[in-house]
N, C-alpha and C. Protein backbone atom coordinates (compact mmCIF):
# COMPACT_ATOMS: atom_id res chain seq x y z
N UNK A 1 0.85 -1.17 0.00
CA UNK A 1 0.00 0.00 0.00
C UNK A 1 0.89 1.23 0.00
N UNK A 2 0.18 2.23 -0.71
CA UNK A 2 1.10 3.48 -0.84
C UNK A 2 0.84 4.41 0.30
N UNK A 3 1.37 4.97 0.98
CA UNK A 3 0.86 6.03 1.97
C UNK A 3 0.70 7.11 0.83
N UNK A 4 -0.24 7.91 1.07
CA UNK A 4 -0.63 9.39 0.68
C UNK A 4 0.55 10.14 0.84
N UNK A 5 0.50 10.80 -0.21
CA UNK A 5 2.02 11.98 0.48
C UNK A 5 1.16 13.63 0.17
N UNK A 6 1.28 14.58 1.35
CA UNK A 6 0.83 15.76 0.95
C UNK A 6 1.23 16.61 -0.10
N UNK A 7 1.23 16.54 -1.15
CA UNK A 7 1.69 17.25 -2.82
C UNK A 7 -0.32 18.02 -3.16
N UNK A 8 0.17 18.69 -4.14
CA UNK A 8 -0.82 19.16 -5.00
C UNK A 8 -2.15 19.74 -3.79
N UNK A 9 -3.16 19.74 -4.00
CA UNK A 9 -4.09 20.16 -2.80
C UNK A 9 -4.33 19.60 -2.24
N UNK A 10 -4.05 20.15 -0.45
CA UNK A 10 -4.70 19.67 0.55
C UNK A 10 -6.27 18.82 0.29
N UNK A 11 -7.27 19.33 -0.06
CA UNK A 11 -8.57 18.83 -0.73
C UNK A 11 -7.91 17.33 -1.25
N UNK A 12 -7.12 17.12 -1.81
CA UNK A 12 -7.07 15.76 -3.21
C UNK A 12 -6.39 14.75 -1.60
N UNK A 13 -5.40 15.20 -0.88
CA UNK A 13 -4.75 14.78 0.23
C UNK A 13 -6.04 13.96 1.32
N UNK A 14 -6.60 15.15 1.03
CA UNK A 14 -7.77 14.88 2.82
C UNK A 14 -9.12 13.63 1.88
N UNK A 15 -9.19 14.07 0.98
CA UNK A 15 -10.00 12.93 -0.04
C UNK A 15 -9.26 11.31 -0.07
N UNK A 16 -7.82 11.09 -0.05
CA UNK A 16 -7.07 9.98 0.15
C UNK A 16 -7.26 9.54 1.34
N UNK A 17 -6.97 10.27 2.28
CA UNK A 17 -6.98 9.62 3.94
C UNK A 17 -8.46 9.52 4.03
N UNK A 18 -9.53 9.81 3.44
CA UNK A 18 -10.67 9.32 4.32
C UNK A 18 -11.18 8.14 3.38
N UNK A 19 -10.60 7.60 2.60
CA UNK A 19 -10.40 6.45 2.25
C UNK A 19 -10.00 5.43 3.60
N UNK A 20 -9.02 6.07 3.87
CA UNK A 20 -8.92 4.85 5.38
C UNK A 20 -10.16 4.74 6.15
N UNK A 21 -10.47 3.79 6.90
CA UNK A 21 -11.39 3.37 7.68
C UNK A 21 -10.93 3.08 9.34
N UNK A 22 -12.01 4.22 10.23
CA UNK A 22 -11.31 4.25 11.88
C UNK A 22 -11.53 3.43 12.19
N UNK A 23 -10.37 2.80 13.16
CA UNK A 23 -10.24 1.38 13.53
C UNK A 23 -10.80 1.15 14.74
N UNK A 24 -11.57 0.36 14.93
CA UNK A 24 -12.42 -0.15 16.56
C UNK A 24 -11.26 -0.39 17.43
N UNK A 25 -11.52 -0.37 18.35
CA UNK A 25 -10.10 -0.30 19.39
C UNK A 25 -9.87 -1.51 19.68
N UNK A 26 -10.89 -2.84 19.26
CA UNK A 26 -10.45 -3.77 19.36
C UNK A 26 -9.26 -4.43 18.20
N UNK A 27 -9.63 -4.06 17.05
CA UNK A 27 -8.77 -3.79 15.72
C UNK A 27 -7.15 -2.91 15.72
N UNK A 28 -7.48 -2.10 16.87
CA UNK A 28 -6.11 -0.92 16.87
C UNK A 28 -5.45 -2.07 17.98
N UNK A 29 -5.59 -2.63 19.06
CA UNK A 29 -5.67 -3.22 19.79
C UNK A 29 -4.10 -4.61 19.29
N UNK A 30 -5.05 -5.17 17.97
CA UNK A 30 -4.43 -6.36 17.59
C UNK A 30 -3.31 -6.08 16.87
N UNK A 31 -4.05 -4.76 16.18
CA UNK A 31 -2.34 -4.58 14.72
C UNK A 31 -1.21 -4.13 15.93
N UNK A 32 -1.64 -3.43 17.63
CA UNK A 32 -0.72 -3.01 17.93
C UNK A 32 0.08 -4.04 18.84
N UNK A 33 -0.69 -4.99 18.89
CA UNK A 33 0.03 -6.33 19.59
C UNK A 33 1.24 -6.66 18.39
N UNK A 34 0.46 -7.18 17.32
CA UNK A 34 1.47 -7.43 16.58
C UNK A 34 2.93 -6.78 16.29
N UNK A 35 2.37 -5.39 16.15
CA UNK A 35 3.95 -5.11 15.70
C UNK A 35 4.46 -5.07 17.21
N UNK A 36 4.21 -4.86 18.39
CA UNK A 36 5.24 -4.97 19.08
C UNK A 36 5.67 -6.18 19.16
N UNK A 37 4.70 -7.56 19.15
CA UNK A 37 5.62 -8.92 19.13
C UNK A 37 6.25 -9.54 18.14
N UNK A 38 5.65 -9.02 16.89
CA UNK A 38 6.18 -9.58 15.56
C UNK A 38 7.03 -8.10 14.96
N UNK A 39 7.24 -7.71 15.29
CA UNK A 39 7.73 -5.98 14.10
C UNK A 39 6.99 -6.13 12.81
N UNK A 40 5.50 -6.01 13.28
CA UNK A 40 4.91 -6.64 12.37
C UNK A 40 4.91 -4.89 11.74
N UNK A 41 5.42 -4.70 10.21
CA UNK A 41 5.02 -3.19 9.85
C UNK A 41 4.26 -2.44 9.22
N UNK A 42 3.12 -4.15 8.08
CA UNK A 42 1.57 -4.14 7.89
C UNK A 42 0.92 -3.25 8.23
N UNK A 43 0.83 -4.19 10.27
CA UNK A 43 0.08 -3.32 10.64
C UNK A 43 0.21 -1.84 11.47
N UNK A 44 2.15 -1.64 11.67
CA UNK A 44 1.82 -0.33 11.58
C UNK A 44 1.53 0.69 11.15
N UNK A 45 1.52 0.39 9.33
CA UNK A 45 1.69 1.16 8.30
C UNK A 45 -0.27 1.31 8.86
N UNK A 46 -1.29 0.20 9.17
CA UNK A 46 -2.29 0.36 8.68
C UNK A 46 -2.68 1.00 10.40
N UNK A 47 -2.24 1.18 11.53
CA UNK A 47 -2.29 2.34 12.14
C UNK A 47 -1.73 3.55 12.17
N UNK A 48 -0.81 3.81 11.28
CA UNK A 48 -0.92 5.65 10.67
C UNK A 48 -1.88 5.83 9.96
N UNK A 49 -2.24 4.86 8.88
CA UNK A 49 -2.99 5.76 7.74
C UNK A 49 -4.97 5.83 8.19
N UNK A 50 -4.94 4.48 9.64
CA UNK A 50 -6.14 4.74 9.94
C UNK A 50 -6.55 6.28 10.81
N UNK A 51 -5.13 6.69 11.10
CA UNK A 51 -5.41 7.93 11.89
C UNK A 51 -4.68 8.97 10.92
N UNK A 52 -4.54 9.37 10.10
CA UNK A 52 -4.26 10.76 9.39
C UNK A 52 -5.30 11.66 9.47
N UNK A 53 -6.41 11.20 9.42
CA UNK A 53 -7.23 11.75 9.35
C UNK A 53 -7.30 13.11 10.91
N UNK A 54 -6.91 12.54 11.79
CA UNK A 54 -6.80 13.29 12.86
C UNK A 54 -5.88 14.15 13.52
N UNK A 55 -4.57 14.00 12.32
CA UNK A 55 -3.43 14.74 12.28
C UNK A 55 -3.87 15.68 11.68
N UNK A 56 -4.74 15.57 10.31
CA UNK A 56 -5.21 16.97 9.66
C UNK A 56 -6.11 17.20 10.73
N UNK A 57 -7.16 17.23 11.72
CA UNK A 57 -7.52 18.21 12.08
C UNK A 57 -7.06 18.70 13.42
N UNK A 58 -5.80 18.19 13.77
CA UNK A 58 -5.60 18.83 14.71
C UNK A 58 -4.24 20.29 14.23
N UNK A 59 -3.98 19.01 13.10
CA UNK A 59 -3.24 21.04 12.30
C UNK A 59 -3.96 21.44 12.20
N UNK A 60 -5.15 21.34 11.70
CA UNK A 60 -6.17 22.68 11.62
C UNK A 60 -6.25 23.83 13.12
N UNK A 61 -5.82 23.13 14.25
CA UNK A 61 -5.87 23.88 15.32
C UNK A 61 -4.57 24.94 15.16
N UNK A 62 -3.75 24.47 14.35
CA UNK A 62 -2.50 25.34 14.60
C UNK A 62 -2.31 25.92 13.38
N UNK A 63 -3.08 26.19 12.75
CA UNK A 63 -2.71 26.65 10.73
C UNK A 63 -2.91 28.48 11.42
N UNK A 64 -3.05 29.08 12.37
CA UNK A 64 -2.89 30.56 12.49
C UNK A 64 -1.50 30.76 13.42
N UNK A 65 -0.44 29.64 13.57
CA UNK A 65 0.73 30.28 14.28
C UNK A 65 1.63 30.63 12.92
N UNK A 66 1.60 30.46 12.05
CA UNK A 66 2.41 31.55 10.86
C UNK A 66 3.25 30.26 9.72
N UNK A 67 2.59 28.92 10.12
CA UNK A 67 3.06 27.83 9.36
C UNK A 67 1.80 27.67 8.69
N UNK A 68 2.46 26.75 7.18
CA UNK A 68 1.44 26.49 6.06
C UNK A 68 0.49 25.19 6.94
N UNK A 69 -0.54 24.74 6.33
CA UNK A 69 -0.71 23.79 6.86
C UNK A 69 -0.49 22.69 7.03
N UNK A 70 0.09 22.62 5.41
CA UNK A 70 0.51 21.34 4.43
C UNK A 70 1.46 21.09 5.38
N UNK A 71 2.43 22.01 6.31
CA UNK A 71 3.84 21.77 6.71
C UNK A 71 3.73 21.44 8.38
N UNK A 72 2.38 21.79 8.83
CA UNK A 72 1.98 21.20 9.82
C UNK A 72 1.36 19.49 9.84
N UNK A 73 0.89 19.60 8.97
CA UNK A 73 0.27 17.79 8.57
C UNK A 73 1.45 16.85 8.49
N UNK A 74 2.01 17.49 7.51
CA UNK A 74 3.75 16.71 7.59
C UNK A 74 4.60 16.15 8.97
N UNK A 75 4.37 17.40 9.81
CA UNK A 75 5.39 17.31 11.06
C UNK A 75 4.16 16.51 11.91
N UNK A 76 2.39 16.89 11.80
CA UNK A 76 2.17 15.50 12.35
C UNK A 76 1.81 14.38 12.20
N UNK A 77 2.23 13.80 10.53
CA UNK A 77 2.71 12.77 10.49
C UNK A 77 3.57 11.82 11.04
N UNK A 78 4.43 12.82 11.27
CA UNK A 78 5.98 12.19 11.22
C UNK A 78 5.86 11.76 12.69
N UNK A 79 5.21 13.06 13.73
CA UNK A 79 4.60 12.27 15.28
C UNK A 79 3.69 11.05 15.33
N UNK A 80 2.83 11.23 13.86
CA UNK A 80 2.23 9.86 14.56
C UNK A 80 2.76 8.70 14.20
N UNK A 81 3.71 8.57 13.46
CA UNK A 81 4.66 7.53 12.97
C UNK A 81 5.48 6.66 14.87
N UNK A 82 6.33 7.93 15.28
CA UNK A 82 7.26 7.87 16.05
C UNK A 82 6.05 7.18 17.41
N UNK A 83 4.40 8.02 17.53
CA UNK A 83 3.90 7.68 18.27
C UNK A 83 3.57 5.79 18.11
N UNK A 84 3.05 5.50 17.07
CA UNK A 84 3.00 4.12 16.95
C UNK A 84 4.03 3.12 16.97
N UNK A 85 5.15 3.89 16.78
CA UNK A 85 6.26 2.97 17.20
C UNK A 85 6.39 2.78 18.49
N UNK A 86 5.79 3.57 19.46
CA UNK A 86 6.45 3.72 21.41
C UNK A 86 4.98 2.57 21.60
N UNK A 87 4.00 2.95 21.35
CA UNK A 87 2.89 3.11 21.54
C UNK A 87 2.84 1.70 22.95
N UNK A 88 2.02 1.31 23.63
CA UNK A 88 2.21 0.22 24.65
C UNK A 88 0.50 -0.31 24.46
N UNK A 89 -0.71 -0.99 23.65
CA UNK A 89 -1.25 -1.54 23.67
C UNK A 89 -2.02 -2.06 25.09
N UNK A 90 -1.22 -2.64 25.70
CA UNK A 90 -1.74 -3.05 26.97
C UNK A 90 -1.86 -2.18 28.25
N UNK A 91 -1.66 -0.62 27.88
CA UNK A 91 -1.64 0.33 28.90
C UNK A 91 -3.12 0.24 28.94
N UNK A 92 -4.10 0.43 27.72
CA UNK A 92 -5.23 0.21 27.76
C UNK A 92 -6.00 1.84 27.09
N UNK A 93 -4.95 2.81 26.46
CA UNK A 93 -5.55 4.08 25.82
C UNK A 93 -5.18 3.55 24.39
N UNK A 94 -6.50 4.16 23.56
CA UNK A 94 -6.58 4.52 22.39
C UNK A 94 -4.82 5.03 21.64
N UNK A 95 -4.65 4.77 20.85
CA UNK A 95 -3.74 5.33 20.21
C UNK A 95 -3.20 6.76 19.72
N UNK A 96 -4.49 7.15 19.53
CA UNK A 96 -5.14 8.56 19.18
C UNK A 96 -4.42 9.46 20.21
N UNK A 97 -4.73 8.68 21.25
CA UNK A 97 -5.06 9.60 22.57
C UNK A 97 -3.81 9.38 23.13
N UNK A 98 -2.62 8.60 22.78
CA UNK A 98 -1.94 8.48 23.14
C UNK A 98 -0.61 9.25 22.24
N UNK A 99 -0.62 9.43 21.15
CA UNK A 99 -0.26 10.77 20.19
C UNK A 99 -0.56 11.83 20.64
């Protein structure tokens, strides 16, 4: 699977990610067992792209400190990457919420 990359309009970008489908926490749950016991990277790839969607709107909270937005989505990508890599499954929070 290809990840989305932010190029051309935001609009064509935010139309790709809601192609992904939010994952039941029992679902976020399993892909996140896996990759911590297997380095499984399937399913980490398929917990970033189920949450992009929530990286764009939380840049939307920050698109008036004097950055583009496109360049805010980017940088929180790149957190929710680093977040799913720490991430601990059995603490018992959402992933989301743990980004």
């Amino acid at each position: 699977m290809e990840l989305p990359a932010v190029t051309g309009t935001l609009d064509i970008y935010i139309a790709e990610i809601n192609r992904f489908t939010i994952l039941t926490a029992e679902e976020e749950f399993k892909l996140a067992v896996n990759l911590k016991k297997y380095n499984d990277m399937a399913a980490a790839e398929k917990l970033v792209v189920s949450n992009l969607r929530f990286v764009v709107k939380i840049a939307h909270e920050y698109r008036n400190y004097g950055l583009k937005l496109s360049d805010l989505i980017q940088e929180g990508n790149i957190g929710l990457m680093h977040a799913v890599k720490k991430f601990d499954p059995y603490k018992g929070y959402r992933l989301i919420s743990y980004a």
